[in-house]
N, C-alpha and C. Protein backbone atom coordinates (compact mmCIF):
# COMPACT_ATOMS: atom_id res chain seq x y z
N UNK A 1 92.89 108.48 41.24
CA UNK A 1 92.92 107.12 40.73
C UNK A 1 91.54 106.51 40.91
N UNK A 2 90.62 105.53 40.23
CA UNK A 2 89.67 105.10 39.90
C UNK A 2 89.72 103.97 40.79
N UNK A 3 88.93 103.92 41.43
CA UNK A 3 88.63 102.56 42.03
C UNK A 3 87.60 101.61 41.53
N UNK A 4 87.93 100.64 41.03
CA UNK A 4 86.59 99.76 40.61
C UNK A 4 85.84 99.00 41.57
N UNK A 5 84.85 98.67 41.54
CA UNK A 5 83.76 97.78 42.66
C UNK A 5 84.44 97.07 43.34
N UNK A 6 85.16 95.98 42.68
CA UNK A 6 86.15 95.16 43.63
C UNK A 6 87.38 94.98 44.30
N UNK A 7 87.55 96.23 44.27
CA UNK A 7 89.20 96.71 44.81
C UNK A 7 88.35 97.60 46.21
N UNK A 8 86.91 98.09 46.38
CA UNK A 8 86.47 98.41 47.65
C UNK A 8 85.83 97.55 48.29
N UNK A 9 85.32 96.73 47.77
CA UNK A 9 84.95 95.42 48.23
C UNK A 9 85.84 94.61 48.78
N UNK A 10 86.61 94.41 48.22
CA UNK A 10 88.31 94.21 48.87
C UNK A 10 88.63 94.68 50.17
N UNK A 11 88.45 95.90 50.00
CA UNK A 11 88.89 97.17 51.12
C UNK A 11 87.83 96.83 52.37
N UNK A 12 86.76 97.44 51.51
CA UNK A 12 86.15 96.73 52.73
C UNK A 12 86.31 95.92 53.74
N UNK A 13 86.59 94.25 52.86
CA UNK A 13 86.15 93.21 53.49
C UNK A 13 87.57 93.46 54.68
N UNK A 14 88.89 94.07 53.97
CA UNK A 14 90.20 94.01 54.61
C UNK A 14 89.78 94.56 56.43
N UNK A 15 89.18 95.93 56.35
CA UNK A 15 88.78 96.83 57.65
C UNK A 15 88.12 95.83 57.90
N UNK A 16 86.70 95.77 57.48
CA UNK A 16 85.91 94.66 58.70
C UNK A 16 86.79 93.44 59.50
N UNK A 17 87.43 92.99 58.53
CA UNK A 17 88.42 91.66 59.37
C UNK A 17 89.08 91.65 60.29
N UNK A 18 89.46 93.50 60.10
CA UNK A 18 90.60 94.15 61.07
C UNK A 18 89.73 94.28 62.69
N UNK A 19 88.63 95.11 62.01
CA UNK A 19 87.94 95.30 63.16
C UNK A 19 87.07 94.25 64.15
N UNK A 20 87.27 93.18 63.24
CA UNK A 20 86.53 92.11 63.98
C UNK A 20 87.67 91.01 64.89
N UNK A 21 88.90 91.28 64.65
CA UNK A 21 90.53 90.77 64.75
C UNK A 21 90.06 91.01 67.00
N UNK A 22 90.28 89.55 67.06
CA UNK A 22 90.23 89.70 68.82
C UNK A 22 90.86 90.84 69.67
N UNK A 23 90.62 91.12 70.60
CA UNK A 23 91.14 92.02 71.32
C UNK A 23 91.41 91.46 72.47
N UNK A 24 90.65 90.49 72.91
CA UNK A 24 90.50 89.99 74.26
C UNK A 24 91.44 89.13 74.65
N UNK A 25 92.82 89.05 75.46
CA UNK A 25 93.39 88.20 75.59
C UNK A 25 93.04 86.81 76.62
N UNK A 26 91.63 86.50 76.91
CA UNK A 26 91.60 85.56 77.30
C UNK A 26 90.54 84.92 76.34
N UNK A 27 90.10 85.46 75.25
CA UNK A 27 88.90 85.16 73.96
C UNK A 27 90.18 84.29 73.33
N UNK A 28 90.91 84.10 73.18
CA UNK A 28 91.65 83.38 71.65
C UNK A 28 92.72 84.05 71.24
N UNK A 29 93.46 83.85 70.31
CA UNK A 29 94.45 84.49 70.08
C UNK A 29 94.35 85.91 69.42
N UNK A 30 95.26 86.73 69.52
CA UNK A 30 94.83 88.05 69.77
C UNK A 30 96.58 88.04 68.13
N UNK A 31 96.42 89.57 67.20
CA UNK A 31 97.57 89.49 66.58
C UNK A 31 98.06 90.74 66.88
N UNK A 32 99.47 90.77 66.96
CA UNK A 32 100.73 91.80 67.28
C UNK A 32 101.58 92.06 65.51
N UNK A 33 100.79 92.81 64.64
CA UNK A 33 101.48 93.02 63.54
C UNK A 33 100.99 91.70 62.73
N UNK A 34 101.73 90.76 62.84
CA UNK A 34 101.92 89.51 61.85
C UNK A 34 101.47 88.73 62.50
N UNK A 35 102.13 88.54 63.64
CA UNK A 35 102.48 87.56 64.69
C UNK A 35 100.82 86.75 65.93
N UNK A 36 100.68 85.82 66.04
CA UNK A 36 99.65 85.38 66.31
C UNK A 36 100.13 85.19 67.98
N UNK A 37 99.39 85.40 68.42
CA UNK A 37 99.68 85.13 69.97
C UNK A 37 98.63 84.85 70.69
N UNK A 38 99.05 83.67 71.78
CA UNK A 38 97.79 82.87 72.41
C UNK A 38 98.37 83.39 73.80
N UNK A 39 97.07 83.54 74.99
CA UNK A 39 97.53 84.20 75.85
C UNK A 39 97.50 82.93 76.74
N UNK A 40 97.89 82.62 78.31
CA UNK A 40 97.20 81.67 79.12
C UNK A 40 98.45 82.31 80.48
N UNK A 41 97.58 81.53 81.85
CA UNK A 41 98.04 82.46 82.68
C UNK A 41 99.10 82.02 82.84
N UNK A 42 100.07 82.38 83.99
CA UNK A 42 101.74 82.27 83.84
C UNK A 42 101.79 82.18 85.94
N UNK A 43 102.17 80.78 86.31
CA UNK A 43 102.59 81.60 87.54
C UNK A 43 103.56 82.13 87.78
N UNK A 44 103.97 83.07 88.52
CA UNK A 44 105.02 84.12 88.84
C UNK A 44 105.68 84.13 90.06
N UNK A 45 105.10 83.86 90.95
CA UNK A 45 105.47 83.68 92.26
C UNK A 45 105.05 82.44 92.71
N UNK A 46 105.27 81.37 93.38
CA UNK A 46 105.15 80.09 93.33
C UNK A 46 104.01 80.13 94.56
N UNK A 47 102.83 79.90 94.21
CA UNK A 47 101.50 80.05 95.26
C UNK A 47 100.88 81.04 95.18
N UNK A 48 101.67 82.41 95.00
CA UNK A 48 101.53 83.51 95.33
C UNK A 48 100.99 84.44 94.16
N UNK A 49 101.48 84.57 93.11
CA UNK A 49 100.80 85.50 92.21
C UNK A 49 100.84 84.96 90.76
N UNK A 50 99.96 85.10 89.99
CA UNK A 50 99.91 84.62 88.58
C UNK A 50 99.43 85.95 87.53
N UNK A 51 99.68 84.93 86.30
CA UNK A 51 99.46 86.90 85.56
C UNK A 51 99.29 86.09 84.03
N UNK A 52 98.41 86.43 83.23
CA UNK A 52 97.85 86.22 81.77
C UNK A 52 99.41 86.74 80.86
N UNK A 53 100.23 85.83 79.92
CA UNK A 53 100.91 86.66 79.31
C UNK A 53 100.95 85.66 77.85
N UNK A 54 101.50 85.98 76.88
CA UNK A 54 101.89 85.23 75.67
C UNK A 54 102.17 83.80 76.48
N UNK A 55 101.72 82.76 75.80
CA UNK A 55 101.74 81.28 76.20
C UNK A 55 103.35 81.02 75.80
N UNK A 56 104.10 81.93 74.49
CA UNK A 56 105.85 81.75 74.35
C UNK A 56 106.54 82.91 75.46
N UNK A 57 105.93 83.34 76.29
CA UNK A 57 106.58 84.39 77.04
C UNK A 57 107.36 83.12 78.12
N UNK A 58 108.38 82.82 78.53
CA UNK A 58 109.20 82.03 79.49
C UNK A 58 110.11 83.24 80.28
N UNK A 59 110.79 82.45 81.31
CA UNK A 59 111.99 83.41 82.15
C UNK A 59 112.68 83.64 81.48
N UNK A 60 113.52 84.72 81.31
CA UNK A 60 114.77 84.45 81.12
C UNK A 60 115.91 84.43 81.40
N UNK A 61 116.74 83.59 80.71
CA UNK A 61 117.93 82.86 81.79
C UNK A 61 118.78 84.02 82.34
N UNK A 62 119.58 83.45 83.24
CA UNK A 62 120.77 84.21 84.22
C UNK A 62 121.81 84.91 83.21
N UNK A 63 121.96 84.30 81.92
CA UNK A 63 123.01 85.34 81.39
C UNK A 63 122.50 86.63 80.59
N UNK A 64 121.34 86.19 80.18
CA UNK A 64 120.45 86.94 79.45
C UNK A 64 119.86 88.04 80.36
N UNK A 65 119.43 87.93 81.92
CA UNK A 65 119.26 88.49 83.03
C UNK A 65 120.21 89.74 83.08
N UNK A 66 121.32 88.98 83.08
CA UNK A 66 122.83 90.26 83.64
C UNK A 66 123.00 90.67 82.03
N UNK A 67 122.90 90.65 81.01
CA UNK A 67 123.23 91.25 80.10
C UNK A 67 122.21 92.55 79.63
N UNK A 68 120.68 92.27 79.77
CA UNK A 68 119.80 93.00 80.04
C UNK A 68 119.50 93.77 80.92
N UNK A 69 119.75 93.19 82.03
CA UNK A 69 119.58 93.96 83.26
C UNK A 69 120.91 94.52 84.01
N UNK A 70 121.69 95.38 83.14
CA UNK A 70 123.31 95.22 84.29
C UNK A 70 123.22 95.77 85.76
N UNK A 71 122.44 96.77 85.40
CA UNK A 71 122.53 97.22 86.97
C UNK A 71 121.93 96.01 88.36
N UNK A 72 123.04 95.88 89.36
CA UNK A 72 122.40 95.39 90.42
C UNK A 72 121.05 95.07 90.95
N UNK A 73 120.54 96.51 90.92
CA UNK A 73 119.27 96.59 91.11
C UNK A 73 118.05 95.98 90.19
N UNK A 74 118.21 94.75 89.56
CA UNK A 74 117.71 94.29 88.26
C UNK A 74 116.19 93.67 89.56
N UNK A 75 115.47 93.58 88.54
CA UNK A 75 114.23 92.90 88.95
C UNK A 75 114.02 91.23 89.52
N UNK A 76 113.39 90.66 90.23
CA UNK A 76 113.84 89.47 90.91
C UNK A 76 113.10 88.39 89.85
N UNK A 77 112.03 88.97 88.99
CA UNK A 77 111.59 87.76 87.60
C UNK A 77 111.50 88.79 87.04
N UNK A 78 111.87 87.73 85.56
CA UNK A 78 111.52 88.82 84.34
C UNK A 78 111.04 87.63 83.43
N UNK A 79 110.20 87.55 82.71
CA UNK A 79 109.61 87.23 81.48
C UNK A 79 109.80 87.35 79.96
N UNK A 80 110.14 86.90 79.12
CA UNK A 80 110.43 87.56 77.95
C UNK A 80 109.73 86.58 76.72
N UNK A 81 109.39 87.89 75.23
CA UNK A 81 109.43 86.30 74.07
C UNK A 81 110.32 86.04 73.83
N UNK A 82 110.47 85.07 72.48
CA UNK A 82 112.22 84.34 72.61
C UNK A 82 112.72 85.03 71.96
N UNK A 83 112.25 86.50 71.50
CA UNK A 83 113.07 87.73 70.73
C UNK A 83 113.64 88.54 71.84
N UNK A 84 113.01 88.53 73.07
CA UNK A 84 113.57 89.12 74.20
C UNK A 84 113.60 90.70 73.64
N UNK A 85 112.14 91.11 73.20
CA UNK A 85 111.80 92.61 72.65
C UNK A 85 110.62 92.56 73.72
N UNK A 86 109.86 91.94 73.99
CA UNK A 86 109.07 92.48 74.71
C UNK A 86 109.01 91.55 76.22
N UNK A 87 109.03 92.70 77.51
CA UNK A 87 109.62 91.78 78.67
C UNK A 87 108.38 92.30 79.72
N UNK A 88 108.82 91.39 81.04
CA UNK A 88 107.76 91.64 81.72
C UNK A 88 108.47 91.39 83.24
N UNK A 89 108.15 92.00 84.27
CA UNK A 89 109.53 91.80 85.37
C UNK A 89 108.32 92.35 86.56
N UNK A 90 108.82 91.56 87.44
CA UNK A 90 108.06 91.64 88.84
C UNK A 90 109.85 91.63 89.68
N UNK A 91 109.07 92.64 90.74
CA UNK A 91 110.15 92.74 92.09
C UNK A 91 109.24 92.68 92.86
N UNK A 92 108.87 92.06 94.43
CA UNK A 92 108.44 91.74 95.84
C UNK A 92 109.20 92.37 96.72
N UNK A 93 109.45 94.12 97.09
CA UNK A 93 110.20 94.34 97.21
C UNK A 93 109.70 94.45 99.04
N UNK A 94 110.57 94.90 99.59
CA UNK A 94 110.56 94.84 101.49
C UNK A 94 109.52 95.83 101.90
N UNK A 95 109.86 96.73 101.15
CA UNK A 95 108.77 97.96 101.28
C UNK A 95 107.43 97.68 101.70
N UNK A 96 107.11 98.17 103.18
CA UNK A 96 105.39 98.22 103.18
C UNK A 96 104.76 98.97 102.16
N UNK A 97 103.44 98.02 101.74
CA UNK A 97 102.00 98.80 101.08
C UNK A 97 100.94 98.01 101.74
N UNK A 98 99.76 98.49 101.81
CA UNK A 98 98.60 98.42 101.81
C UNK A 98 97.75 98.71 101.05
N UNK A 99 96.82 98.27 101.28
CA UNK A 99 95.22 98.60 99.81
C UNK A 99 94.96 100.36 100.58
N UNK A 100 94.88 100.91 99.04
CA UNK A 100 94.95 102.40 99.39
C UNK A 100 95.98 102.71 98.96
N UNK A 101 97.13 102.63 99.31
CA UNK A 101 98.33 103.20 98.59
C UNK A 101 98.51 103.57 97.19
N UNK A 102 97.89 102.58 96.60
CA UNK A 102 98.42 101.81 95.34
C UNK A 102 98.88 103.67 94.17
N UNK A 103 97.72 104.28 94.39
CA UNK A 103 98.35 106.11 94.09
C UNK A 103 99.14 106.53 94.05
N UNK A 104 99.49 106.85 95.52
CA UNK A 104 100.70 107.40 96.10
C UNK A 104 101.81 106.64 95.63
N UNK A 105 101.89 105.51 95.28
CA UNK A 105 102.83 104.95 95.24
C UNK A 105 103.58 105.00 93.69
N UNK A 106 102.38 104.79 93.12
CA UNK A 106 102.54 105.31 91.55
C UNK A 106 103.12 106.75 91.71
N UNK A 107 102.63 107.44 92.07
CA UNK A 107 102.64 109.17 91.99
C UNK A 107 104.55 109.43 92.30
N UNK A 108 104.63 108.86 93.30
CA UNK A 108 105.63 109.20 93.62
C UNK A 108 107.38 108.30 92.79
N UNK A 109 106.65 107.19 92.34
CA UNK A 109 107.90 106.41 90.98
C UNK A 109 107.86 107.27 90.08
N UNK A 110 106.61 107.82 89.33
CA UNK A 110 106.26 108.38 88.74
C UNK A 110 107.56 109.78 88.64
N UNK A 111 107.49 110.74 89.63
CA UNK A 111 108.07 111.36 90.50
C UNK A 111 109.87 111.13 89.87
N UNK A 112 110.28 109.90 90.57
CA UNK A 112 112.02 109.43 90.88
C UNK A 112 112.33 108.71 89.20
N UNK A 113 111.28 108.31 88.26
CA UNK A 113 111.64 108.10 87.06
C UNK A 113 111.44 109.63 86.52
N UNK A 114 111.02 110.41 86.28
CA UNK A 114 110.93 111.82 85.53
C UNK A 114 112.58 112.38 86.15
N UNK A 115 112.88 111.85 87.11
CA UNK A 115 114.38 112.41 88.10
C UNK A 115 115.04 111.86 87.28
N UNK A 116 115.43 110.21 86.90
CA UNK A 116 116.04 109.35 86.68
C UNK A 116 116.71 110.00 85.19
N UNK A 117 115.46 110.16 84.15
CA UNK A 117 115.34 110.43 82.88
C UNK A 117 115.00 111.25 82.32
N UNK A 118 115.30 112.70 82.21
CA UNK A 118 114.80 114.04 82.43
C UNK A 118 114.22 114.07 81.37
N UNK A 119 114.57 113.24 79.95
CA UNK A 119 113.98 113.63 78.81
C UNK A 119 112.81 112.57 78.63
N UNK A 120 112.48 112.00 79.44
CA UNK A 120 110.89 111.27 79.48
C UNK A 120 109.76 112.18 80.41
N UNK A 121 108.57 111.59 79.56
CA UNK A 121 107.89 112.35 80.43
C UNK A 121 106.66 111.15 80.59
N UNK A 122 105.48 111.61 81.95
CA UNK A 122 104.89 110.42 81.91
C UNK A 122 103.56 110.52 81.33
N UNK A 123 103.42 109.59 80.58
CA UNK A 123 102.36 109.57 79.17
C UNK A 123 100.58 109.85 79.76
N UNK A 124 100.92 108.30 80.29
CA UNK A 124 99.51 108.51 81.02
C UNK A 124 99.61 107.42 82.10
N UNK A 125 98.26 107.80 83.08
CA UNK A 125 98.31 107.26 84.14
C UNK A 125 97.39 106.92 84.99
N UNK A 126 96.47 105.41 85.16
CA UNK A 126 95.53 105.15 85.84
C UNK A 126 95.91 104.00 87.09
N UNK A 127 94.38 103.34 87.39
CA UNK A 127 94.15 102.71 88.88
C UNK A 127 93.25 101.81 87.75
N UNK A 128 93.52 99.95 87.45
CA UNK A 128 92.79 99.22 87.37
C UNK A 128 92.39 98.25 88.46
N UNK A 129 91.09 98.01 88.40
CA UNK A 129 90.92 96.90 89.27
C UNK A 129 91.30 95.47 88.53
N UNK A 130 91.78 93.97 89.23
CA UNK A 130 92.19 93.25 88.78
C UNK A 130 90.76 92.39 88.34
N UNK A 131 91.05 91.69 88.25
CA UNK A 131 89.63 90.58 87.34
C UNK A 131 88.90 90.26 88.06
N UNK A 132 89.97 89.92 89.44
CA UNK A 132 88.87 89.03 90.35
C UNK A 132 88.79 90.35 91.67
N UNK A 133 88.89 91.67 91.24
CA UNK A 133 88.57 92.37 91.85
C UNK A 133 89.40 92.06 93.39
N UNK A 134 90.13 91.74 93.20
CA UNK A 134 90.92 91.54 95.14
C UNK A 134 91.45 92.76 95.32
N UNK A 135 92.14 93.54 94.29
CA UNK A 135 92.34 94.44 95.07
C UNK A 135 93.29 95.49 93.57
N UNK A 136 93.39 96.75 93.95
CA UNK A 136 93.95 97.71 92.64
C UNK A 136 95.38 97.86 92.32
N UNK A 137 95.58 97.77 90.95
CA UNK A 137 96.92 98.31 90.60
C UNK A 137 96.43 99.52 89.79
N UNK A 138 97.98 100.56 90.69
CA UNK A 138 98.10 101.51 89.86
C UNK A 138 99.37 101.15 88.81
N UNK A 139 99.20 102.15 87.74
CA UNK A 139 100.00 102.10 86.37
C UNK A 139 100.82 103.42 85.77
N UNK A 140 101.56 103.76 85.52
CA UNK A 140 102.12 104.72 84.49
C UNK A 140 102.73 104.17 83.49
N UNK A 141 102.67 104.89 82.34
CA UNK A 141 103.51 105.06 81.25
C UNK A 141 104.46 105.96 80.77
N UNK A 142 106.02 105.27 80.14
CA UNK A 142 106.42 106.35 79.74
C UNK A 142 107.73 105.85 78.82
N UNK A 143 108.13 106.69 78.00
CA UNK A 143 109.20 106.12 77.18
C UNK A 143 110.60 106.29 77.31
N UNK A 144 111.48 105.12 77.88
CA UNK A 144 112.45 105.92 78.25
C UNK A 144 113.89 105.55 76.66
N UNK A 145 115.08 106.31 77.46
CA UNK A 145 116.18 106.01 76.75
C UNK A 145 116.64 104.38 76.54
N UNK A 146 117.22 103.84 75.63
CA UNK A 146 118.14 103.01 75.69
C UNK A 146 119.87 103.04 75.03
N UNK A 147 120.28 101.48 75.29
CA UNK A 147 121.47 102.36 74.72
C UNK A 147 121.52 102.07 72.83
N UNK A 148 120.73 101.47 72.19
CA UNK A 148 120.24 101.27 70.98
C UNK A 148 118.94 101.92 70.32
N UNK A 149 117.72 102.17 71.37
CA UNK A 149 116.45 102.27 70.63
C UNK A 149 115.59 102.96 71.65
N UNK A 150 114.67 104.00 71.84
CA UNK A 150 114.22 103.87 73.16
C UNK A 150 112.76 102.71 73.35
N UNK A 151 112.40 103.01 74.62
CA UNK A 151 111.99 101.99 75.38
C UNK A 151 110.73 102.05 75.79
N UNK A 152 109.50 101.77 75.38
CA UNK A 152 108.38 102.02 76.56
C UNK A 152 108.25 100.88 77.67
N UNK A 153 107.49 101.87 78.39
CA UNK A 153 107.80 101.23 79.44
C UNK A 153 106.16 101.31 80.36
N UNK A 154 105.11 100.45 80.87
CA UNK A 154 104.42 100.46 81.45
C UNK A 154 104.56 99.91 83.14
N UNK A 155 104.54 100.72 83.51
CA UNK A 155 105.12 100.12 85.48
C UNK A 155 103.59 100.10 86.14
N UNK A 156 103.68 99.10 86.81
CA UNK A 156 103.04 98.70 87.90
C UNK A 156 102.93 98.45 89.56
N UNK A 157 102.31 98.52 89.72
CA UNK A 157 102.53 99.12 91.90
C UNK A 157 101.36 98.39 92.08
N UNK A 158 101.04 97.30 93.50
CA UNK A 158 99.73 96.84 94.17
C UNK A 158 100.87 96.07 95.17
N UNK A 159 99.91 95.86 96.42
CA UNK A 159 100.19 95.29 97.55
C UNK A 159 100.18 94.00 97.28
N UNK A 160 100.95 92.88 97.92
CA UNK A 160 101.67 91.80 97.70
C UNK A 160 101.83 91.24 99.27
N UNK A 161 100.83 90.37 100.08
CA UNK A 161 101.29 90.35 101.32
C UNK A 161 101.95 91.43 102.59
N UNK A 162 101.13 92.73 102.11
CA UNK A 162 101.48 93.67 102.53
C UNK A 162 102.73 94.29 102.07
N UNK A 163 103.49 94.05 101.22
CA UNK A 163 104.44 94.54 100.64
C UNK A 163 104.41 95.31 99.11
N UNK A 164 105.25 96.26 99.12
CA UNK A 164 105.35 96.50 97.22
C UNK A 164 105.88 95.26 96.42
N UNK A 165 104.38 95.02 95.56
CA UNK A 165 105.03 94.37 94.47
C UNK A 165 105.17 95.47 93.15
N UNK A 166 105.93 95.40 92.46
CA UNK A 166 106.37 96.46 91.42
C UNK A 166 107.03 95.52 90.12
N UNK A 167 106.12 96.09 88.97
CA UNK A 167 106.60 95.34 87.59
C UNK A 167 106.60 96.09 86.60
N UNK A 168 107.12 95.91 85.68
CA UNK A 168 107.14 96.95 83.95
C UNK A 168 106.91 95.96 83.00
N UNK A 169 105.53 96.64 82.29
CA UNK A 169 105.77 95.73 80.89
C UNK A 169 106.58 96.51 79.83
N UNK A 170 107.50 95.97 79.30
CA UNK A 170 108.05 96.90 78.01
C UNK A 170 108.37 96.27 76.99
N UNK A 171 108.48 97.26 75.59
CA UNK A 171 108.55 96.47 74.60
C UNK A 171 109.41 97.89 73.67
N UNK A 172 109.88 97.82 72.44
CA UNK A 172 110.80 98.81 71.82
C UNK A 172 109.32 99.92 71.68
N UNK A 173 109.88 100.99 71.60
CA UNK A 173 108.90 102.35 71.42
C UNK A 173 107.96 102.15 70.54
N UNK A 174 108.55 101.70 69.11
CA UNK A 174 107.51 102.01 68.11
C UNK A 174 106.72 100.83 68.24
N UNK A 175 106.79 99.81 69.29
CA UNK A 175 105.18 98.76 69.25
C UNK A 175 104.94 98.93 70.39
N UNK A 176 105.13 100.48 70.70
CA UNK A 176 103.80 100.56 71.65
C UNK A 176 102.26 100.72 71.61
N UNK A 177 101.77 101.34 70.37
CA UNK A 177 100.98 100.97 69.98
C UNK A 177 99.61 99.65 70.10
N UNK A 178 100.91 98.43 69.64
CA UNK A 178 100.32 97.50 69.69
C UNK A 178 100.27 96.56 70.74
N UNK A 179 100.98 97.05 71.80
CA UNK A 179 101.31 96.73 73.14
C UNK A 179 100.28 97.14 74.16
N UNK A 180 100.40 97.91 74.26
CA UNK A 180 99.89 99.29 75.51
C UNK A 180 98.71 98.73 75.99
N UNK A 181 97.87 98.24 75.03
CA UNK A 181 96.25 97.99 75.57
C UNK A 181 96.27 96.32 76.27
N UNK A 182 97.31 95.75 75.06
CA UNK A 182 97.23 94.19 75.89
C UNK A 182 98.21 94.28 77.60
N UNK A 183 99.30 94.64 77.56
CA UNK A 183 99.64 95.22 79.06
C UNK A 183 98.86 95.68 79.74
N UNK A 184 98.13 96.46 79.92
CA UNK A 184 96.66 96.66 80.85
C UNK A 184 96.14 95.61 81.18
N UNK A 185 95.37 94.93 79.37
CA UNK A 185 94.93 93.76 79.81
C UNK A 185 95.55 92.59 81.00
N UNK A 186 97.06 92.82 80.71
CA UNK A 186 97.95 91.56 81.66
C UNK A 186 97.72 91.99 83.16
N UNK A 187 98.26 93.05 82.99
CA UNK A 187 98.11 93.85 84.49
C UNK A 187 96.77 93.49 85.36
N UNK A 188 95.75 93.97 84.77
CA UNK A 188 94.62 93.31 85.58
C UNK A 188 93.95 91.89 85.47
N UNK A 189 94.98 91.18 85.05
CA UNK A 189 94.82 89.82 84.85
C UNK A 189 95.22 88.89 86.24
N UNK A 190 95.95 89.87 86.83
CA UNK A 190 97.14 89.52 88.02
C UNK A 190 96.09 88.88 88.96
N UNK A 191 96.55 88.03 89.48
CA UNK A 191 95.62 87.40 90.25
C UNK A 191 96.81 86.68 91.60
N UNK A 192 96.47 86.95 92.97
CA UNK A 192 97.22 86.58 94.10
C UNK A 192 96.54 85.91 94.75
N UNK A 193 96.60 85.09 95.79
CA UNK A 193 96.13 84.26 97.18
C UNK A 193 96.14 85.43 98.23
């Protein structure tokens, strides 16, 4: 098929726009597909920890909690947009950590989710430092089952007052893609006292 001058000119101008399209979630609004999203920080723990997420990301409520989360063992905050497709969940759990761990600690969830979900496997897996550099989270990725769609899932591990704090960003499989890099971004956005 023939392309004329202004149908690549077109093209062109389309990629450059793409490529010039923010990345930075604390630069301005950043886009997810269609969807425009402004980031700003979120506190999470009251004094205690804050975290960069969608400015429409809110809690979500107690019924929405137990319907999402059935098992007991549900997370102590969770975050969501008001599509409640892409979520974000912190637990403060009893468990000692210290700076140093933050590895091992990954390594070994890492470990009891591959147990959990035999048919996931874990994607990939680093150590960011946070913004203000206080101190490291480790990360894995991986996609699990649901009972509709599967699930990615990015988990997080760093010390919390000497304790495990532990969170997942997730969103449905096929926008992981467009997910994956801004979750990092959130992750080392985390900022504690």
């Amino acid at each position: 098929m023939k392309e004329y001058g202004d149908e690549a000119f077109i093209r062109m101008l389309q990629e450059n726009q793409e490529e010039a399209k923010n990345q930075d979630i604390r630069q301005g609004s950043i886009f997810v597909e269609d969807q425009e999203l402004f980031f700003q920080e979120h506190e999470i723990l009251k004094g205690q920890l804050w975290m960069w997420m969608p400015d429409a990301f809110a809690p979500l409520s107690k019924e929405l909690v137990r319907i999402k989360y059935p098992n007991e063992n549900r997370p102590d905050h969770i975050w969501s947009n008001p599509q409640t497709t892409v979520n974000v969940s912190f637990s403060h759990r009893q468990e000692k950590m210290e700076p140093g761990e933050t590895e091992e600690v990954r390594d070994y969830m890492g470990q009891v989710m591959e147990h959990l979900y035999p048919s996931s496997n874990i994607l990939d897996k680093d150590i960011v430092k946070s913004d203000t550099h206080e101190h490291e989270i480790a990360w894995l990725d991986l996609v699990t089952p649901a009972m509709d769609t599967p699930i990615y899932n990015l988990m997080f591990f760093t010390p919390l007052g000497g304790r495990l704090l532990m969170g997942s960003c997730n969103c449905l499989a096929h926008e992981q893609e467009d997910w994956k890099g801004l979750f990092i971004q959130m992750i080392s956005s985390i900022r504690t006292v």
